[in-house]
PDB file of N, CA and C in Angstrom:
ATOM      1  N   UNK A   1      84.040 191.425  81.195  1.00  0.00           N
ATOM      2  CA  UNK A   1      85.341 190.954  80.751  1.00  0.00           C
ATOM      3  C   UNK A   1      86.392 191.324  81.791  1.00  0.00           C
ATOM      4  N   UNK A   2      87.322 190.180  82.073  1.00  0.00           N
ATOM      5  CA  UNK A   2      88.247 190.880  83.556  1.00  0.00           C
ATOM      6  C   UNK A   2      89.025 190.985  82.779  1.00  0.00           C
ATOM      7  N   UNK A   3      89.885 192.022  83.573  1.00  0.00           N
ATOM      8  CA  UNK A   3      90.773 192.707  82.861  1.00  0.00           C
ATOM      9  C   UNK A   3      92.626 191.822  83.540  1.00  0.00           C
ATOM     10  N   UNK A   4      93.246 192.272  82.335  1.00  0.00           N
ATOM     11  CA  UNK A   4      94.471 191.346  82.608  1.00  0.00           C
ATOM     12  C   UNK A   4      95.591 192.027  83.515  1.00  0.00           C
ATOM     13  N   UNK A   5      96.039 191.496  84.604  1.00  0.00           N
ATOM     14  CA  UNK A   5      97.172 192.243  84.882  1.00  0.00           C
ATOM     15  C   UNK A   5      98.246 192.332  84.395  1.00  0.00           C
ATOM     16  N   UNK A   6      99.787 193.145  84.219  1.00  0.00           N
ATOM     17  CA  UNK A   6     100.772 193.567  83.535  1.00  0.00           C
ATOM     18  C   UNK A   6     101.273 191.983  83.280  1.00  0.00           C
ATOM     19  N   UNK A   7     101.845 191.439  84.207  1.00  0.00           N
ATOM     20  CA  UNK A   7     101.998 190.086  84.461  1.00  0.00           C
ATOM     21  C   UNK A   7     101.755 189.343  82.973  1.00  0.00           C
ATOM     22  N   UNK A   8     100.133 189.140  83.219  1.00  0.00           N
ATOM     23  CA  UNK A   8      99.546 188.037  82.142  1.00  0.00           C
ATOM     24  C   UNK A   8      99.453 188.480  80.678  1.00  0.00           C
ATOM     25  N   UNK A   9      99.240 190.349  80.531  1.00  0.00           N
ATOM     26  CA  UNK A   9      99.192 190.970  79.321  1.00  0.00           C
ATOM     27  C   UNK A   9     100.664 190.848  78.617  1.00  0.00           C
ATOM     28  N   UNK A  10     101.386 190.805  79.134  1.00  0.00           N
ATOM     29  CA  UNK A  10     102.893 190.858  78.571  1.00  0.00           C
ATOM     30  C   UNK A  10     103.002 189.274  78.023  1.00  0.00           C
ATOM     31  N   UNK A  11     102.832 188.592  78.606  1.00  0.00           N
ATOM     32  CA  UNK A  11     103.357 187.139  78.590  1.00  0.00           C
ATOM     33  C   UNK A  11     102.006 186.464  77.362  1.00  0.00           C
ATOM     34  N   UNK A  12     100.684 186.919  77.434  1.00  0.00           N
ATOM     35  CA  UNK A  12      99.946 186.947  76.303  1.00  0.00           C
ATOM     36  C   UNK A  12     100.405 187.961  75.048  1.00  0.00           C
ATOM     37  N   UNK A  13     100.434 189.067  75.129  1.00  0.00           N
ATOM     38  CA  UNK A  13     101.163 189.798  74.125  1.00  0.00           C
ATOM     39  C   UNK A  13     102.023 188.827  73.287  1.00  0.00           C
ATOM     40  N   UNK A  14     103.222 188.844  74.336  1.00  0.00           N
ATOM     41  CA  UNK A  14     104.711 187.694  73.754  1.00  0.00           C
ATOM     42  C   UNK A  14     103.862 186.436  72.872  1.00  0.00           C
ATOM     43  N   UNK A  15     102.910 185.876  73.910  1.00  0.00           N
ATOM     44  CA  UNK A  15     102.500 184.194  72.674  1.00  0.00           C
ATOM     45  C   UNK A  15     101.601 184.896  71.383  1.00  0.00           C
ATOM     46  N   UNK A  16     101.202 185.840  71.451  1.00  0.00           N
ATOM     47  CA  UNK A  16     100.558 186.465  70.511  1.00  0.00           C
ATOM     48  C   UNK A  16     101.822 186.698  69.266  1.00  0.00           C
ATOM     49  N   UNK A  17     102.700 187.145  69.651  1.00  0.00           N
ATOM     50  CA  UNK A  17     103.687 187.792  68.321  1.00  0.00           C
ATOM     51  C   UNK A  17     104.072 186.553  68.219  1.00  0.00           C
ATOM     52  N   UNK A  18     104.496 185.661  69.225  1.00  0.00           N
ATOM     53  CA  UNK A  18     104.952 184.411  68.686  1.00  0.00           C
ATOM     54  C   UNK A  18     104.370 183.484  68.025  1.00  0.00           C
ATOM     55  N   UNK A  19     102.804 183.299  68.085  1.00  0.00           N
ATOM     56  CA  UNK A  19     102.050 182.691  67.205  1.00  0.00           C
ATOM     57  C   UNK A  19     102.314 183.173  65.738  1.00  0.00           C
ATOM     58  N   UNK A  20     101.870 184.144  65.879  1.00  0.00           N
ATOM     59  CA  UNK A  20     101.885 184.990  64.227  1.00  0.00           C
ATOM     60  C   UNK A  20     103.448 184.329  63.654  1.00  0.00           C
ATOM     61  N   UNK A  21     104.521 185.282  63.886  1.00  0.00           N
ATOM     62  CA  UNK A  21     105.719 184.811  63.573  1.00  0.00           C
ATOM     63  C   UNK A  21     105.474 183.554  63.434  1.00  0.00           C
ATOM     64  N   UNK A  22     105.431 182.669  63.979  1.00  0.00           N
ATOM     65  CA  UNK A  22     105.593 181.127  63.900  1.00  0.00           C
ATOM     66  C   UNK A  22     104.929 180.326  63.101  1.00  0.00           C
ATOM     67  N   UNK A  23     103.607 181.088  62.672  1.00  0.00           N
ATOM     68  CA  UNK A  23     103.131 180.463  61.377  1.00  0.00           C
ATOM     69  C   UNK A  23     103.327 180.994  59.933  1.00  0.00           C
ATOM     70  N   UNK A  24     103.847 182.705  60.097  1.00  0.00           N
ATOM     71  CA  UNK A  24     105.224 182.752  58.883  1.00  0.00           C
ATOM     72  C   UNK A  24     105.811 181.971  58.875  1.00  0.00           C
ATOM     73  N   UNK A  25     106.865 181.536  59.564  1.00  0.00           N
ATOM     74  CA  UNK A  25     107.886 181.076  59.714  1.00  0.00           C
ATOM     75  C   UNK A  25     107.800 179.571  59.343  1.00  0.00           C
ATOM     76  N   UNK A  26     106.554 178.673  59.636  1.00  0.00           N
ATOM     77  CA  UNK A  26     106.190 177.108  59.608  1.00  0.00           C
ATOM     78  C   UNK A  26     106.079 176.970  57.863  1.00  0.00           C
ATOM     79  N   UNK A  27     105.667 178.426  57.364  1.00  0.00           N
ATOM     80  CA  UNK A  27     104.883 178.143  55.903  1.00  0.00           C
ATOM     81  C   UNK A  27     106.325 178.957  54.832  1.00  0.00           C
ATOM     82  N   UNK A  28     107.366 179.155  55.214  1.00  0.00           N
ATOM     83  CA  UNK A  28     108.831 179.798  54.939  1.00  0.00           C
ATOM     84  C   UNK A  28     108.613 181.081  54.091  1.00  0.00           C
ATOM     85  N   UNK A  29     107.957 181.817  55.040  1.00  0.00           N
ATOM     86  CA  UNK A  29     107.718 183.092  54.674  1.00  0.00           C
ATOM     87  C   UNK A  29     109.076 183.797  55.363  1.00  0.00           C
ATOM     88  N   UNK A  30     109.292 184.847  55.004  1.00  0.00           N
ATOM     89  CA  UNK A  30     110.932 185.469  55.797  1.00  0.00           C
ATOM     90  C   UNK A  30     110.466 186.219  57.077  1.00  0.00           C
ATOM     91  N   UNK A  31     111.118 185.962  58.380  1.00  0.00           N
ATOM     92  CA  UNK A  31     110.902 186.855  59.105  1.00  0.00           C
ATOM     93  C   UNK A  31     111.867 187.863  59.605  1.00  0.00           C
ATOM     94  N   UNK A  32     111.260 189.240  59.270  1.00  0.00           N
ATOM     95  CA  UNK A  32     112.178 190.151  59.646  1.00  0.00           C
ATOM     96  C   UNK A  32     112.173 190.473  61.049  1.00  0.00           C
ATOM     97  N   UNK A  33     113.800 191.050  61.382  1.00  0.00           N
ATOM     98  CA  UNK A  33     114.068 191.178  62.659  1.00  0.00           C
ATOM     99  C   UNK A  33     113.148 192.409  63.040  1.00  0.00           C
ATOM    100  N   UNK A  34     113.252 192.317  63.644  1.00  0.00           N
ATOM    101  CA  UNK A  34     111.882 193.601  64.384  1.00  0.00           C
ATOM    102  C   UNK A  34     111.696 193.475  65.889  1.00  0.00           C
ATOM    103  N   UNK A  35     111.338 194.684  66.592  1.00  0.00           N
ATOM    104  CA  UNK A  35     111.523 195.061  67.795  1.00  0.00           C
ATOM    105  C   UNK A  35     110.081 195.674  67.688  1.00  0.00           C
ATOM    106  N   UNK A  36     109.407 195.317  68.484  1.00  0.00           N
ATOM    107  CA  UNK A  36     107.701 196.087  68.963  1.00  0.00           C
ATOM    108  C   UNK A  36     107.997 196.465  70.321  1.00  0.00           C
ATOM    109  N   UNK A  37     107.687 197.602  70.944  1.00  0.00           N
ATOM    110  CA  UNK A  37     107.241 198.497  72.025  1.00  0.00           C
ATOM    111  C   UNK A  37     105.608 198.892  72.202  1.00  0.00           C
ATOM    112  N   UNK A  38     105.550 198.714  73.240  1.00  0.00           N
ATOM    113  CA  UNK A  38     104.684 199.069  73.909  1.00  0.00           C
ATOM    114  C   UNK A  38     104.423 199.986  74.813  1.00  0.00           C
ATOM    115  N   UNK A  39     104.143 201.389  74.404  1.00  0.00           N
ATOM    116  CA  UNK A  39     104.214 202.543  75.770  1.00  0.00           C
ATOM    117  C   UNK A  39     103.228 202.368  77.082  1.00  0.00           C
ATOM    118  N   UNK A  40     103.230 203.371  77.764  1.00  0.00           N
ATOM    119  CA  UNK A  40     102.880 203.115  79.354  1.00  0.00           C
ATOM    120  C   UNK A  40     101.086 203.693  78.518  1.00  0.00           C
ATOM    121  N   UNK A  41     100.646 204.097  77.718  1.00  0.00           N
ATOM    122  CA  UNK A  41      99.411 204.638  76.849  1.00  0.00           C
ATOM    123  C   UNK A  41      99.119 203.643  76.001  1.00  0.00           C
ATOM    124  N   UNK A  42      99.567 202.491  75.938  1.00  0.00           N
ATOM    125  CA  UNK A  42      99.269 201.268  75.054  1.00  0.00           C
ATOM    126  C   UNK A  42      99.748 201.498  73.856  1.00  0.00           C
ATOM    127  N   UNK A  43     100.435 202.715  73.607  1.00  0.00           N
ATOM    128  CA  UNK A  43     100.787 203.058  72.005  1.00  0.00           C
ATOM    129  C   UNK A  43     101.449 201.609  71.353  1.00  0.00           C
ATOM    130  N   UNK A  44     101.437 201.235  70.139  1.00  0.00           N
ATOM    131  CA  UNK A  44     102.788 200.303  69.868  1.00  0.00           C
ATOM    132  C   UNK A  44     103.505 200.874  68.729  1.00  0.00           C
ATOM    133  N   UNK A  45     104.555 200.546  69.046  1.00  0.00           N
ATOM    134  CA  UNK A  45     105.479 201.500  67.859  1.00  0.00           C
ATOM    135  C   UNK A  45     106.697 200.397  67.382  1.00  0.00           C
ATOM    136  N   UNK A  46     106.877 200.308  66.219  1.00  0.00           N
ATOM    137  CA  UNK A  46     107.707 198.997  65.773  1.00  0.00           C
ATOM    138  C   UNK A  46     109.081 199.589  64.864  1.00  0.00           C
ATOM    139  N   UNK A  47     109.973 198.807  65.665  1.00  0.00           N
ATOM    140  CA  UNK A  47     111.704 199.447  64.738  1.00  0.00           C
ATOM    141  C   UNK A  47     111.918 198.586  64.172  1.00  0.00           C
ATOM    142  N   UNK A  48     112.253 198.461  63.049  1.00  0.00           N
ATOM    143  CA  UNK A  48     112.724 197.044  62.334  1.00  0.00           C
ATOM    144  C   UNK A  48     114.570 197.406  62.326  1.00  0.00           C
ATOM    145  N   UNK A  49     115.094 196.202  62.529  1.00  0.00           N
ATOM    146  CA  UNK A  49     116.391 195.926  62.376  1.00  0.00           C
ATOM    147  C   UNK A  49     117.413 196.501  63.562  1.00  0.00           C
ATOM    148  N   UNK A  50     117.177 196.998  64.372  1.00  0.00           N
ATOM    149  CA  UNK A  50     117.503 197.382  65.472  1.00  0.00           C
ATOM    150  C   UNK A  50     118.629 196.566  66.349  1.00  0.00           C
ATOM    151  N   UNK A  51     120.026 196.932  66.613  1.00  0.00           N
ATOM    152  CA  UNK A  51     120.678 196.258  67.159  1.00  0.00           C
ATOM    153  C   UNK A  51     120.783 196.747  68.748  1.00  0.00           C
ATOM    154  N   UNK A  52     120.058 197.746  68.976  1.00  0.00           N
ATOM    155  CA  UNK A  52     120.118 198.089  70.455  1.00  0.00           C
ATOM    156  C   UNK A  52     119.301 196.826  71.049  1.00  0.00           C
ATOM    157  N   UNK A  53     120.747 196.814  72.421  1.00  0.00           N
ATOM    158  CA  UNK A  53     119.594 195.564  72.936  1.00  0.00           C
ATOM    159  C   UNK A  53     118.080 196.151  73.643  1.00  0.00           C
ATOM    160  N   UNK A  54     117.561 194.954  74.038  1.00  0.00           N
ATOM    161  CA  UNK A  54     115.952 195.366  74.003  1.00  0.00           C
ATOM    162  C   UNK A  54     115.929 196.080  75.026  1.00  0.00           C
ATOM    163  N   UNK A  55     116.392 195.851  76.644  1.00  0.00           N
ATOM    164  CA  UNK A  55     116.151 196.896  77.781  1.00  0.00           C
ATOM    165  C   UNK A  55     116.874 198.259  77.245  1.00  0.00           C
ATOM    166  N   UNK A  56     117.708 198.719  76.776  1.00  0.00           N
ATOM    167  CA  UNK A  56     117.990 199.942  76.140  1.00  0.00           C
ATOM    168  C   UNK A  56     116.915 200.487  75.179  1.00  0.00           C
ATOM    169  N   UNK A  57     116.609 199.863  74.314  1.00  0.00           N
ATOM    170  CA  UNK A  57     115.614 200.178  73.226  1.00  0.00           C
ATOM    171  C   UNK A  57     114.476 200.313  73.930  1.00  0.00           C
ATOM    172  N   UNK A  58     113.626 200.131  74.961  1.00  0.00           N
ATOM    173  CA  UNK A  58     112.834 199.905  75.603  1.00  0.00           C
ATOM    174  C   UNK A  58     113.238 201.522  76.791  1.00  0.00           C
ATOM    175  N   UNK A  59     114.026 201.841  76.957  1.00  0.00           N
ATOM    176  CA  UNK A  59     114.372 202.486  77.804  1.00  0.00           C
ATOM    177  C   UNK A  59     114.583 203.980  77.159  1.00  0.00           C
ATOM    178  N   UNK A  60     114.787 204.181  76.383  1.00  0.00           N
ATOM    179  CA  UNK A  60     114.761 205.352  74.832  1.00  0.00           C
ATOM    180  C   UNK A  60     113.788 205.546  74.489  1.00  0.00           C
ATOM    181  N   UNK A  61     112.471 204.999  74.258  1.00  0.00           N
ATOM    182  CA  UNK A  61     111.256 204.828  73.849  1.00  0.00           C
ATOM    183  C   UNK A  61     110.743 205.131  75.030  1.00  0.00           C
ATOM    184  N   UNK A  62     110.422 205.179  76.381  1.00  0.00           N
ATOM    185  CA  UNK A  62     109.468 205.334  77.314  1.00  0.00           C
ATOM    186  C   UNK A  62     108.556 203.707  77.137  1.00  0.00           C
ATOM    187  N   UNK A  63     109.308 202.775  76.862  1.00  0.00           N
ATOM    188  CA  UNK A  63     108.416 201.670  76.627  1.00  0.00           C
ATOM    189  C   UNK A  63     107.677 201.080  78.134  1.00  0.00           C
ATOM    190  N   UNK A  64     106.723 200.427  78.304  1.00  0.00           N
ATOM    191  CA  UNK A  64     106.648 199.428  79.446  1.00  0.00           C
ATOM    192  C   UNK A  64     106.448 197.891  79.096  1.00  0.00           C
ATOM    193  N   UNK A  65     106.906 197.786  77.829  1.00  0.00           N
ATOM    194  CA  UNK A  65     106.955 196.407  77.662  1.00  0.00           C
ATOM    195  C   UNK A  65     107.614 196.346  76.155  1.00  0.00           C
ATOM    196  N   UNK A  66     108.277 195.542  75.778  1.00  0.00           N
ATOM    197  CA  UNK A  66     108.919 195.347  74.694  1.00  0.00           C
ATOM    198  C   UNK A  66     109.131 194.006  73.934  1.00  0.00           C
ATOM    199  N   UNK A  67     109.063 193.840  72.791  1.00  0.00           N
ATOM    200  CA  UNK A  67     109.304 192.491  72.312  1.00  0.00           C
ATOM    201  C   UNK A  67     110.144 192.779  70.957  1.00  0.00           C
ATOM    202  N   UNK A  68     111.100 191.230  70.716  1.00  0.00           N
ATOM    203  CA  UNK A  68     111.720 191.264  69.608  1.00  0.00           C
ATOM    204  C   UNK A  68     111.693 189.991  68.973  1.00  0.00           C
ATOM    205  N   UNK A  69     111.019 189.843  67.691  1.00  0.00           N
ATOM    206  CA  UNK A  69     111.151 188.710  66.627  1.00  0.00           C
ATOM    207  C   UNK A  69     112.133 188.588  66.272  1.00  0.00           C
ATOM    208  N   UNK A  70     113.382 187.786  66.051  1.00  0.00           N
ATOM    209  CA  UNK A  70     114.412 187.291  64.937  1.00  0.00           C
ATOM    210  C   UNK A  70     114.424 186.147  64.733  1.00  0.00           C
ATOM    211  N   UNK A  71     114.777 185.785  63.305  1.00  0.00           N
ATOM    212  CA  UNK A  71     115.134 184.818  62.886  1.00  0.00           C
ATOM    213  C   UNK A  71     117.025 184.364  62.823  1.00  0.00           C
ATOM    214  N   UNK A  72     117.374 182.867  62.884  1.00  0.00           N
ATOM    215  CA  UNK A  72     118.464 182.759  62.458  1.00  0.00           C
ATOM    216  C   UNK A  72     118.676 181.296  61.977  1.00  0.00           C
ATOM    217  N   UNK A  73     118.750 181.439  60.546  1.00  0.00           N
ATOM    218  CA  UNK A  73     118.470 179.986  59.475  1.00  0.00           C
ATOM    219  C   UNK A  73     117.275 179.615  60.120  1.00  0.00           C
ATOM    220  N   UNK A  74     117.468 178.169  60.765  1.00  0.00           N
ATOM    221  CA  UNK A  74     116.115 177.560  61.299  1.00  0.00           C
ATOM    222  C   UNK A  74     115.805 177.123  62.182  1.00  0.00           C
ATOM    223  N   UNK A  75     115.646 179.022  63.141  1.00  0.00           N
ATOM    224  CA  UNK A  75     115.212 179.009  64.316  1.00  0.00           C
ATOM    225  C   UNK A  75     114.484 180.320  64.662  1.00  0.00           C
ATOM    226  N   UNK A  76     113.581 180.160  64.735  1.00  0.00           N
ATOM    227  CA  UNK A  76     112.343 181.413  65.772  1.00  0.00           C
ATOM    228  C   UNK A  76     112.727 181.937  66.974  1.00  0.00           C
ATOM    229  N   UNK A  77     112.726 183.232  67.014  1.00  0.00           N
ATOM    230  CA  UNK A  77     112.861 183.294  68.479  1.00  0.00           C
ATOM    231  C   UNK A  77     112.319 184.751  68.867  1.00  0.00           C
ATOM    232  N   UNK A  78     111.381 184.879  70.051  1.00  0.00           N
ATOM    233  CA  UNK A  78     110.729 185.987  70.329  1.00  0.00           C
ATOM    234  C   UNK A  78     111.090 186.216  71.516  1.00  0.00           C
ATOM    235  N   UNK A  79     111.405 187.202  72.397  1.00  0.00           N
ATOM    236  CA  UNK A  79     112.113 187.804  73.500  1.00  0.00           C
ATOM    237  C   UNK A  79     111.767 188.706  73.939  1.00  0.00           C
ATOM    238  N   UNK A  80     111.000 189.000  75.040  1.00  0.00           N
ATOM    239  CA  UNK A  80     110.154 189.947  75.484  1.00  0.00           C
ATOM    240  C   UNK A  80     110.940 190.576  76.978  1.00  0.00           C
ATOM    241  N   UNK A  81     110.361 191.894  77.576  1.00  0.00           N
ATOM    242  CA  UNK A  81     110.732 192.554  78.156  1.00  0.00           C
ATOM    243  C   UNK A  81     110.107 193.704  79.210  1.00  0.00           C
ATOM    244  N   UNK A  82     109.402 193.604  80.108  1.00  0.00           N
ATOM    245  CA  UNK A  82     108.467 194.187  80.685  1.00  0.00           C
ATOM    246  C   UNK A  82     109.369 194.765  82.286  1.00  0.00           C
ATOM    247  N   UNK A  83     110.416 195.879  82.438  1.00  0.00           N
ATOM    248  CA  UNK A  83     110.709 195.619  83.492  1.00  0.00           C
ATOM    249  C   UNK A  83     111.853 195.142  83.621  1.00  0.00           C
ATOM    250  N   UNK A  84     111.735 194.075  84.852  1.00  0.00           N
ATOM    251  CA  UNK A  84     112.404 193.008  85.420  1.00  0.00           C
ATOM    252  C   UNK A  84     112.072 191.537  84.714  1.00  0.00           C
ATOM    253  N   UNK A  85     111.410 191.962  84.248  1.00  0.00           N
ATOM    254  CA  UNK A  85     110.076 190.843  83.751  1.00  0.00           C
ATOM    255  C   UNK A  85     111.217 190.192  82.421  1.00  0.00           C
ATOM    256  N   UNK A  86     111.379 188.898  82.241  1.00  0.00           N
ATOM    257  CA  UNK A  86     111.566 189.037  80.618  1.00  0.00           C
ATOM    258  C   UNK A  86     111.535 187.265  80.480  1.00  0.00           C
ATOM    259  N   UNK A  87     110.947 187.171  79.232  1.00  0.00           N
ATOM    260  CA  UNK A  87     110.539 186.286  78.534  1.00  0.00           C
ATOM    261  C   UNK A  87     111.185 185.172  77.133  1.00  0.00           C
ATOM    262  N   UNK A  88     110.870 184.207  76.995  1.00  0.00           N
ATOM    263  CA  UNK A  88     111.700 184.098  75.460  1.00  0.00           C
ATOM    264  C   UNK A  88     110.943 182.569  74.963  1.00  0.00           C
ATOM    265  N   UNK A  89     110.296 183.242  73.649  1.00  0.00           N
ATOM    266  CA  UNK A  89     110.139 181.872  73.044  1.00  0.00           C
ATOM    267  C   UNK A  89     110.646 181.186  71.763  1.00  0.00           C
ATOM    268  N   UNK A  90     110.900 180.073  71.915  1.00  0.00           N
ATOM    269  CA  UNK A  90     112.207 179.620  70.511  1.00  0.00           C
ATOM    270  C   UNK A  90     111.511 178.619  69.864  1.00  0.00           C
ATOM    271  N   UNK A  91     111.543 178.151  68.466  1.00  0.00           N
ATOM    272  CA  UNK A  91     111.160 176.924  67.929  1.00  0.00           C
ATOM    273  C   UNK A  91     111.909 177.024  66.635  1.00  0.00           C
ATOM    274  N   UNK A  92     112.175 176.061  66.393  1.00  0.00           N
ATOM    275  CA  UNK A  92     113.378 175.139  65.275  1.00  0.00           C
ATOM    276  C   UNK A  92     112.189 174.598  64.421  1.00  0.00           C
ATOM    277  N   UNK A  93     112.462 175.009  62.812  1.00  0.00           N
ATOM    278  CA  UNK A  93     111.622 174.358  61.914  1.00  0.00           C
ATOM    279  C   UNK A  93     111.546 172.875  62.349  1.00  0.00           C
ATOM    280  N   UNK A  94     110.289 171.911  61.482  1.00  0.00           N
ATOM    281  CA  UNK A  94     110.333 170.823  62.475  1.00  0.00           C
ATOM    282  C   UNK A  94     111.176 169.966  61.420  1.00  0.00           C
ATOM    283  N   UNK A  95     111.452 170.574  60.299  1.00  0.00           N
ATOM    284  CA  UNK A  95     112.751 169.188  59.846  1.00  0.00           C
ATOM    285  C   UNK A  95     114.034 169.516  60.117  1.00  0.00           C
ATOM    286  N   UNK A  96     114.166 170.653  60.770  1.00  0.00           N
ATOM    287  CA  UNK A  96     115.560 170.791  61.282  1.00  0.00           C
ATOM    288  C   UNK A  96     115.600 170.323  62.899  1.00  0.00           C
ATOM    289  N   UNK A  97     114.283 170.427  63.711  1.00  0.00           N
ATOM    290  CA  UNK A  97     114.037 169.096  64.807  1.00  0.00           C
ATOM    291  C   UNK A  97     114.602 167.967  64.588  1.00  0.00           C
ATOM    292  N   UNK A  98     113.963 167.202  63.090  1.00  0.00           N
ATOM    293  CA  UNK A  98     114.175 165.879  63.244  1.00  0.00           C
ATOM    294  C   UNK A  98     115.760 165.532  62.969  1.00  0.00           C
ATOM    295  N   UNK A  99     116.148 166.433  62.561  1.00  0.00           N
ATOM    296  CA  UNK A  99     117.816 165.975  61.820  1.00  0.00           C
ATOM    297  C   UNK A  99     118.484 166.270  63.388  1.00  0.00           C
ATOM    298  N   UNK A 100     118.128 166.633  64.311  1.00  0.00           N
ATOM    299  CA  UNK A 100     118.733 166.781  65.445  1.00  0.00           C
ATOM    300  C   UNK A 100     118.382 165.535  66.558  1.00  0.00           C
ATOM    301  N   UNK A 101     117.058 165.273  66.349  1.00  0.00           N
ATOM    302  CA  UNK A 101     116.223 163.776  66.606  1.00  0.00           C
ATOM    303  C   UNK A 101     117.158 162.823  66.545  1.00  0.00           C
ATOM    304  N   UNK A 102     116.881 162.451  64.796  1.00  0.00           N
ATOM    305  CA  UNK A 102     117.607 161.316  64.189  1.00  0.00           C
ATOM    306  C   UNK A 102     118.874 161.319  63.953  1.00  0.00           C
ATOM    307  N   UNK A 103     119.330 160.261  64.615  1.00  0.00           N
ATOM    308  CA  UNK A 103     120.879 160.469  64.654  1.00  0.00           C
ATOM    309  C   UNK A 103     121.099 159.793  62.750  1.00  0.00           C
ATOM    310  N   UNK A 104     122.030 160.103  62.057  1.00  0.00           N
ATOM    311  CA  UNK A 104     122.464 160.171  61.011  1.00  0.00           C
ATOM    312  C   UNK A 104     123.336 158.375  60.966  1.00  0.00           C
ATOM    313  N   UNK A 105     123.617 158.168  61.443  1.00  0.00           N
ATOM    314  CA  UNK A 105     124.434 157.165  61.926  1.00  0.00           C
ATOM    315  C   UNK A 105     123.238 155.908  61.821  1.00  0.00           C
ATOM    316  N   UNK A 106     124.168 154.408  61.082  1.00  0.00           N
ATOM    317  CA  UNK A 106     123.262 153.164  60.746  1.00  0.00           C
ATOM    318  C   UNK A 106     123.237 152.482  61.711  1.00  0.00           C
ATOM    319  N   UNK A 107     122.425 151.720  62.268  1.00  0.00           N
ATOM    320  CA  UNK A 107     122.180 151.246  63.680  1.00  0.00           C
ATOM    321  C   UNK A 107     122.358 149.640  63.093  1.00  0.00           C
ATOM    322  N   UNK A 108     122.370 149.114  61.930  1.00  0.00           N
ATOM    323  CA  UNK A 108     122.458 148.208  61.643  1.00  0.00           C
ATOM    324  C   UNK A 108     123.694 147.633  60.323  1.00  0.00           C
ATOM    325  N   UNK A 109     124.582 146.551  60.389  1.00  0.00           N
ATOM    326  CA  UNK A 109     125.127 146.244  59.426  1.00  0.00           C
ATOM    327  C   UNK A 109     125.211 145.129  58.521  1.00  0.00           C
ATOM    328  N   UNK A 110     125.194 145.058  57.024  1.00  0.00           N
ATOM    329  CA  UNK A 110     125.264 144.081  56.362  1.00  0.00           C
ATOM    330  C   UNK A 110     126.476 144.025  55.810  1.00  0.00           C
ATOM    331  N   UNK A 111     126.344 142.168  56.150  1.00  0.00           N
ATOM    332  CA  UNK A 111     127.743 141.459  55.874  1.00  0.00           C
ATOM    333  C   UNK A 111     127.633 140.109  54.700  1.00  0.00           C
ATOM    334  N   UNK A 112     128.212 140.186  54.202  1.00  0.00           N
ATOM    335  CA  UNK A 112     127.892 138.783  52.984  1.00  0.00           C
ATOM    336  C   UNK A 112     128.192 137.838  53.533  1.00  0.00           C
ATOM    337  N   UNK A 113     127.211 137.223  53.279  1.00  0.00           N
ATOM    338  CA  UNK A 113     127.252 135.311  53.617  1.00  0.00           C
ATOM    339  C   UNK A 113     128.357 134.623  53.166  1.00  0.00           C
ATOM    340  N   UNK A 114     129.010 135.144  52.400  1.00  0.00           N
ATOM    341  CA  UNK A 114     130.630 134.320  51.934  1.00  0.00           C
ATOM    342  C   UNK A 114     131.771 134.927  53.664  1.00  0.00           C
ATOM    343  N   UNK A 115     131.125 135.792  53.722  1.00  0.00           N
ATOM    344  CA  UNK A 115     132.607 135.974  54.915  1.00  0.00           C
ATOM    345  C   UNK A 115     132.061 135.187  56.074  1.00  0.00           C
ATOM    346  N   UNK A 116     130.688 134.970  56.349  1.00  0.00           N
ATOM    347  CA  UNK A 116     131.063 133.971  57.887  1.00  0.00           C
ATOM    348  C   UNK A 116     131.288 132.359  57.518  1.00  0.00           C
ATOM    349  N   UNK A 117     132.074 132.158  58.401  1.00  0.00           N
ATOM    350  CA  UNK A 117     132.514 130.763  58.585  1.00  0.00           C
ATOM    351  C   UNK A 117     131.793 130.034  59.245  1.00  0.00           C
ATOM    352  N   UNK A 118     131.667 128.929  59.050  1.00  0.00           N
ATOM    353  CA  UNK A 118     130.744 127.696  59.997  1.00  0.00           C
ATOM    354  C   UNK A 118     131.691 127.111  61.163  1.00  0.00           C
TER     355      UNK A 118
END
């Protein structure tokens, strides 16, 4: 089995929390804000609700990699932190996609046959 460098483990880590989250989130389960660390010993240690931003929080902890789930109404978003390194993945429920898609507005109008003239 080859082993991953910091690089690819971080950025797999990140689609990892973001999968999970994201299929809470698809099936409207609540997702809480939460911050996961990762020490330089692989420890992981998780703060929930945490307003320190993440390179601080990450920097207090002895972290070498960090990630944060939040939600806001209907949008996902995971934000990772390795370093210099940093990451972010977002997704919008998909019917709040389409209302952004579909414009709201009638592309077509009806007029009664008594108002046109010959």
């Amino acid at each position: 089995m080859q082993r991953l460098n910091l690089r690819e483990t971080f950025v797999a880590n990140a689609e990892g929390i973001f999968d999970v989250a994201h299929a809470n989130f698809l099936s409207g389960g609540p997702v809480s804000d939460l911050s996961i660390l990762v020490g330089h010993d692989g420890a992981i240690r998780m703060v929930a609700d945490s307003d320190w931003p993440l390179d601080t929080l990450s920097r207090e902890h002895g972290a070498r990699m960090a990630y944060r789930v939040s939600q806001a109404s209907d949008r996902l978003r995971v934000e990772g932190r390795a370093g210099s390194r940093t990451c972010l993945f977002e997704a919008a429920k998909p019917d709040g996609a389409a209302r952004l898609l579909l414009d709201n507005s009638r592309s077509y109008r009806i007029s009664s046959p008594f108002l046109l003239t010959a």
